[in-house]
Protein backbone atom coordinates (compact mmCIF):
# COMPACT_ATOMS: atom_id res chain seq x y z
CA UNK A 1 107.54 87.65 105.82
CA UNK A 2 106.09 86.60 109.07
CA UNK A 3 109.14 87.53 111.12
CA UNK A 4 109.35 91.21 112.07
CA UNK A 5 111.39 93.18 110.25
CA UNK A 6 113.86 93.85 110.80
CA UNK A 7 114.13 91.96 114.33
CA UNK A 8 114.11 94.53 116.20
CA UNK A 9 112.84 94.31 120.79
CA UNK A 10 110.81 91.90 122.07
CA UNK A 11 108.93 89.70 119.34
CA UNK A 12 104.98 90.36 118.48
CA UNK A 13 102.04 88.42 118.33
CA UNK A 14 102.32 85.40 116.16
CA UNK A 15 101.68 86.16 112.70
CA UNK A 16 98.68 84.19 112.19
CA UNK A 17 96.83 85.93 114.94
CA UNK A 18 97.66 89.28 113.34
CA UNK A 19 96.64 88.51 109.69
CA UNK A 20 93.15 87.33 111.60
CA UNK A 21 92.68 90.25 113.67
CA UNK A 22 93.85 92.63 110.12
CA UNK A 23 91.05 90.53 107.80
CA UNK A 24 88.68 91.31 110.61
CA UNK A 25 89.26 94.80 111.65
CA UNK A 26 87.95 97.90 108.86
CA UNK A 27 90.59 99.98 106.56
CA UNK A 28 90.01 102.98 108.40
CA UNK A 29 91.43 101.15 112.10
CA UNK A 30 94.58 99.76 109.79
CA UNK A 31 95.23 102.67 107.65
CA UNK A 32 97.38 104.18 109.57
CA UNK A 33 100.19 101.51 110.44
CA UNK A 34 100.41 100.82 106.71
CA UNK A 35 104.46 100.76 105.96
CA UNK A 36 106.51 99.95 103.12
CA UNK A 37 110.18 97.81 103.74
CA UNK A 38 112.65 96.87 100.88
CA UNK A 39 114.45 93.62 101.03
CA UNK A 40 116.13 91.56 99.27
CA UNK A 41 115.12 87.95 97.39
CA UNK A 42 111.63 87.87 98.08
CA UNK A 43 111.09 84.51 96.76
CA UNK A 44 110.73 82.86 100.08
CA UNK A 45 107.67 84.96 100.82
CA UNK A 46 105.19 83.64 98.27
CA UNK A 47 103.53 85.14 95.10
CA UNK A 48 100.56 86.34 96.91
CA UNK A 49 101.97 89.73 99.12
CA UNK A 50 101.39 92.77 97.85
CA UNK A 51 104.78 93.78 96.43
CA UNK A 52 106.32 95.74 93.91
CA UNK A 53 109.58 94.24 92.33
CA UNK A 54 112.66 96.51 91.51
CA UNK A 55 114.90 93.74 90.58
CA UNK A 56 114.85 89.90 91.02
CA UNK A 57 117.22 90.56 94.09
CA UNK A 58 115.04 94.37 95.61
CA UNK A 59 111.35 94.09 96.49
CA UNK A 60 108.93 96.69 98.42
CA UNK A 61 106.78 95.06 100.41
CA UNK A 62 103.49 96.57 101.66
CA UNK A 63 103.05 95.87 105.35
CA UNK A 64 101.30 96.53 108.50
CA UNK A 65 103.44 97.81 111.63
CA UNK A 66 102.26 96.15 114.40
CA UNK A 67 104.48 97.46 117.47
CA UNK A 68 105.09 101.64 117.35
CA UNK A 69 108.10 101.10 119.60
CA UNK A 70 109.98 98.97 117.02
CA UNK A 71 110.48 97.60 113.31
CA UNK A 72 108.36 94.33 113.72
CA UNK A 73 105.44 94.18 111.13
CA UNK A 74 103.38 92.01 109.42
CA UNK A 75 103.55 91.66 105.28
CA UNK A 76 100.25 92.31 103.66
CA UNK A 77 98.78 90.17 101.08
CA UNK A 78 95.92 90.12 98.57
CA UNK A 79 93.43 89.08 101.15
CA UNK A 80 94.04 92.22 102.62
CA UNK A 81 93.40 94.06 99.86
CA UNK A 82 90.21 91.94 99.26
CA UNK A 83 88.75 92.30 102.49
CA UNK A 84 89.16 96.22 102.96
CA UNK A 85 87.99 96.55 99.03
CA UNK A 86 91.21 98.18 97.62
CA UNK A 87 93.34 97.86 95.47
CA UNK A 88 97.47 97.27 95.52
CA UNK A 89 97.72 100.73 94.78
CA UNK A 90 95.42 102.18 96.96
CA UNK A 91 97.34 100.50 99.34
CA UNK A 92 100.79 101.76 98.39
CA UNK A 93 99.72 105.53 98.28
CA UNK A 94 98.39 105.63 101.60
CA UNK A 95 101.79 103.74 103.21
CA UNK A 96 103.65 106.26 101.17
CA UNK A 97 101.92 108.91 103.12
CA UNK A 98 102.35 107.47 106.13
CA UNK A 99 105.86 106.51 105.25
CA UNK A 100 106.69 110.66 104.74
CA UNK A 101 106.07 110.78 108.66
CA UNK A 102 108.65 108.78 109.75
CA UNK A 103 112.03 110.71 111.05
CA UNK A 104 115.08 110.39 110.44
CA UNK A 105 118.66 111.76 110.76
CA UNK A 106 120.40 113.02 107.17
CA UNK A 107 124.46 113.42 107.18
CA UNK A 108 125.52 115.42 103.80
CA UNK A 109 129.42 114.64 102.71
CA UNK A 110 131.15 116.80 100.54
CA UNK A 111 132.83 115.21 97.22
CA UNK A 112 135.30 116.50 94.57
CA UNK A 113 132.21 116.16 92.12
CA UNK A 114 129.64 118.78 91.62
CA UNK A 115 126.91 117.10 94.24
CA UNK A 116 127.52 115.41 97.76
CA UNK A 117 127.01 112.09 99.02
CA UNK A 118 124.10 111.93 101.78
CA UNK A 119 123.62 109.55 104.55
CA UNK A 120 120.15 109.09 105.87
CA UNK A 121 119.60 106.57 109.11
CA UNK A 122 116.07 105.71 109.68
CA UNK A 123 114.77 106.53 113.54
CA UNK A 124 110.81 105.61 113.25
CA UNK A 125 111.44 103.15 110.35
CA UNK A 126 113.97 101.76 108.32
CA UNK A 127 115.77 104.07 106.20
CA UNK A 128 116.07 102.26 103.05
CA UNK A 129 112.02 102.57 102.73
CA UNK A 130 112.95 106.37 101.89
CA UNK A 131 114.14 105.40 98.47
CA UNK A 132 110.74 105.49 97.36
CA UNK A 133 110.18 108.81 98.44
CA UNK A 134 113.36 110.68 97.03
CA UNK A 135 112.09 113.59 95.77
CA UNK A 136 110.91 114.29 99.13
CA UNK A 137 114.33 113.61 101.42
CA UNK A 138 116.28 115.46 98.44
CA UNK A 139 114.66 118.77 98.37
CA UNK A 140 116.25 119.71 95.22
CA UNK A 141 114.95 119.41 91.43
CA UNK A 142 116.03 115.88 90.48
CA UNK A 143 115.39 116.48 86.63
CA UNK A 144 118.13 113.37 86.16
CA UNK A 145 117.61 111.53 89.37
CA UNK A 146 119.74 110.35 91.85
CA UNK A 147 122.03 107.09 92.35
CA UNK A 148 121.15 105.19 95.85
CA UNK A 149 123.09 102.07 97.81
CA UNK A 150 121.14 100.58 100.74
CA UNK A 151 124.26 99.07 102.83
CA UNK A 152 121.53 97.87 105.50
CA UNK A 153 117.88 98.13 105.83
CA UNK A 154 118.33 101.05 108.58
CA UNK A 155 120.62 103.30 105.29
CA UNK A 156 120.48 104.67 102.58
CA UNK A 157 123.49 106.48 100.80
CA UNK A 158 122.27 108.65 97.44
CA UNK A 159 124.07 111.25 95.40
CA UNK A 160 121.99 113.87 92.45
CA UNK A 161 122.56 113.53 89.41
CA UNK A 162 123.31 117.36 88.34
CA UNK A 163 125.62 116.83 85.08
CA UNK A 164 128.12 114.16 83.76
CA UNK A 165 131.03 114.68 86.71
CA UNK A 166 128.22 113.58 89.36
CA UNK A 167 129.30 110.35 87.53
CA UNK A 168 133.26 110.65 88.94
CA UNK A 169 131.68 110.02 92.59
CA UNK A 170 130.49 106.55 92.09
CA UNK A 171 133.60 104.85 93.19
CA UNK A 172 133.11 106.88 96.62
CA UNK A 173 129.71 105.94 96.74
CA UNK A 174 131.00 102.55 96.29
CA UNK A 175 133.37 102.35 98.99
CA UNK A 176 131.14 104.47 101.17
CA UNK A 177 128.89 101.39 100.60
CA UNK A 178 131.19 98.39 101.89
CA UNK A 179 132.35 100.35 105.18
CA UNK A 180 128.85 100.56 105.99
CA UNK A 181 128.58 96.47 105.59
CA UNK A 182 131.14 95.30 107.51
CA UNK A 183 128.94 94.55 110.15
CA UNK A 184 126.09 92.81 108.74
CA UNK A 185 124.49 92.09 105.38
CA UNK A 186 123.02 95.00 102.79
CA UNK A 187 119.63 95.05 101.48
CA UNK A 188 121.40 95.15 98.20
CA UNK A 189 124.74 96.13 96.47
CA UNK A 190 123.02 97.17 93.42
CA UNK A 191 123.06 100.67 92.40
CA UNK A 192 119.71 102.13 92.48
CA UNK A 193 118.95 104.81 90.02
CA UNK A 194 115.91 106.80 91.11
CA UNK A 195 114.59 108.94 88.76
CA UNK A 196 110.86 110.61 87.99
CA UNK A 197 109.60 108.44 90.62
CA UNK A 198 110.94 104.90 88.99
CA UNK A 199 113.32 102.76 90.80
CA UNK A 200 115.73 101.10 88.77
CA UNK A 201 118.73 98.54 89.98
CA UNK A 202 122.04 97.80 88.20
CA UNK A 203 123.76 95.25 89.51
CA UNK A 204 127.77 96.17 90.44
CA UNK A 205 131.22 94.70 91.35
CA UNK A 206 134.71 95.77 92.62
CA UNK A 207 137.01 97.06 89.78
CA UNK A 208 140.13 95.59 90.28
CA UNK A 209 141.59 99.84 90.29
CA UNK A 210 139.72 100.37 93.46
CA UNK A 211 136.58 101.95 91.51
CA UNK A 212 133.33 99.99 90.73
CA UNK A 213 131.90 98.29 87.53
CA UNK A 214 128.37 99.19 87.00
CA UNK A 215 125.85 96.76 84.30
CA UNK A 216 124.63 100.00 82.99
CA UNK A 217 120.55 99.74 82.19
CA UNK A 218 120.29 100.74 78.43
CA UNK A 219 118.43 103.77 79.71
CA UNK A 220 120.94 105.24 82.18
CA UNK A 221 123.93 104.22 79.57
CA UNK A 222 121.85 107.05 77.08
CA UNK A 223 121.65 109.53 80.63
CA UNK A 224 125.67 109.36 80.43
CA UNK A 225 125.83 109.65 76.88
CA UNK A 226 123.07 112.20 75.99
CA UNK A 227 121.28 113.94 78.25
CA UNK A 228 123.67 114.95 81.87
CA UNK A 229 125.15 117.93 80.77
CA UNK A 230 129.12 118.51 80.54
C-alpha cells in the first residue's frame, strides 16, 4: 500500500523515497513509528509485505507511520525485516506495543442481553487496529472472547461473550454495523470472533426477519453448542 492510509491531510513523501530512507536508517530510529492497519483484499499489495491474513477479504498489515499528525504510512515489507535483522514477528510485537499507546474514545451501549455493545473511534490511529489488542480495550476476563464488526477503518463495534444470550445481541450488532456504513465503505462486514488472542472472520448477510445470518466457523458453532454457559 503506497498510498497513506487511510488518506488522511496533506499527502507524504513519495513512497519510494520513504522505503529508501527506512532500508537505510537503523531499527532503533524506526522502532517507534511501527503501526499495524487492517484492510480489506490485500491482493493488490503484493506477496512480499509483512502481513498476517485473517480471512481472504481482512489482512493486518505491518507499517511504518510516517506523519504523527495524521494516518498516512508506509507498508513494510520483507526487505525491511532483512535489513534491520528481524523477523515478522519481532516486528509485530513491537507495533503492538506501540499500537497500546494510541488513544481513543470508547462509547458502551446497553443491550437486553447479558453484555453491552461498545463503540471505540480511533483518535491517534485507526480504531479497527485495536482488534488485535482486545484483551487490552476490554478490561474484563474474555474466557470466550468477544464478537467485533469494523464498519470503517476509524471503528470498531465488539460485544463479550459471557454465556449463550450474549448470542441474542448479534442482530443489534448487525444493524449497529450498517448505520455506521452509510457513509462510506467498511473494512469488512464479517463478524470477527476474537478469542485467546486469535482473530477469526465469518462471513454474514441480512436475514430476510431483520436479524443476520452468520457462516458459523466449526469452532465457534461448538462455543454455541458446548461451552457458553446457559
Amino acid at each position: 500500500m503506497n498510498a497513506p492510509y487511510p488518506p488522511h491531510g496533506r499527502p507524504g513523501p513519495p513512497a519510494s523515497d520513504v522505503h529508501s530512507r527506512l532500508l537505510a536508517e537503523p531499527y532503533a530510529a524506526a522502532q517507534p513509528y511501527l503501526r499495524i492497519v487492517l484492510t480489506g483484499d490485500p491482493s493488490g499489495l503484493g506477496g512480499d509485505k509483512l502481513a498476517y491474513s485473517i480471512s481472504p477479504h481482512l489482512t493486518a498489515l505491518l507499517c511504518y507511520r510516517t506523519n504523527p499528525e495524521n494516518y498516512e504510512a508506509a507498508v513494510l515489507d520483507v526487505r525491511h525485516a532483512r535489513a534491520w535483522g528481524l523477523g515478522k514477528q519481532d516486528l509485530w510485537f513491537a507495533a503492538m506495543r506501540n499500537l497500546a499507546y494510541e488513544p481513543y474514545d470508547l462509547q458502551t451501549f446497553q443491550t437486553n442481553a447479558d453484555t453491552p455493545v461498545h463503540v471505540l473511534h480511533g483518535i491517534g490511529w485507526p480504531g479497527s487496529a485495536h482488534v488485535m489488542r482486545l484483551v487490552e480495550v476490554a478490561q474484563e476476563p474474555l474466557p470466550y472472547g468477544a464478537v467485533v464488526m469494523l464498519p470503517s477503518p476509524n471503528t470498531m463495534l465488539f460485544a463479550v461473550l459471557r454465556s449463550r444470550r450474549s448470542v441474542s445481541l448479534l442482530p443489534f450488532l448487525y444493524q449497529t454495523f450498517q448505520s455506521l456504513t452509510r457513509d462510506g465503505d467498511p473494512v469488512t462486514d464479517q463478524i470477527i470472533w476474537w478469542r485467546n488472542g486469535r482473530v477469526t472472520a465469518m462471513s454474514t448477510q441480512p436475514d430476510p426477519g431483520g436479524g443476520v445470518a452468520v457462516k458459523q466457523t466449526p469452532e465457534f458453532s461448538f462455543l454455541l453448542d458446548h461451552e457458553l454457559p446457559g
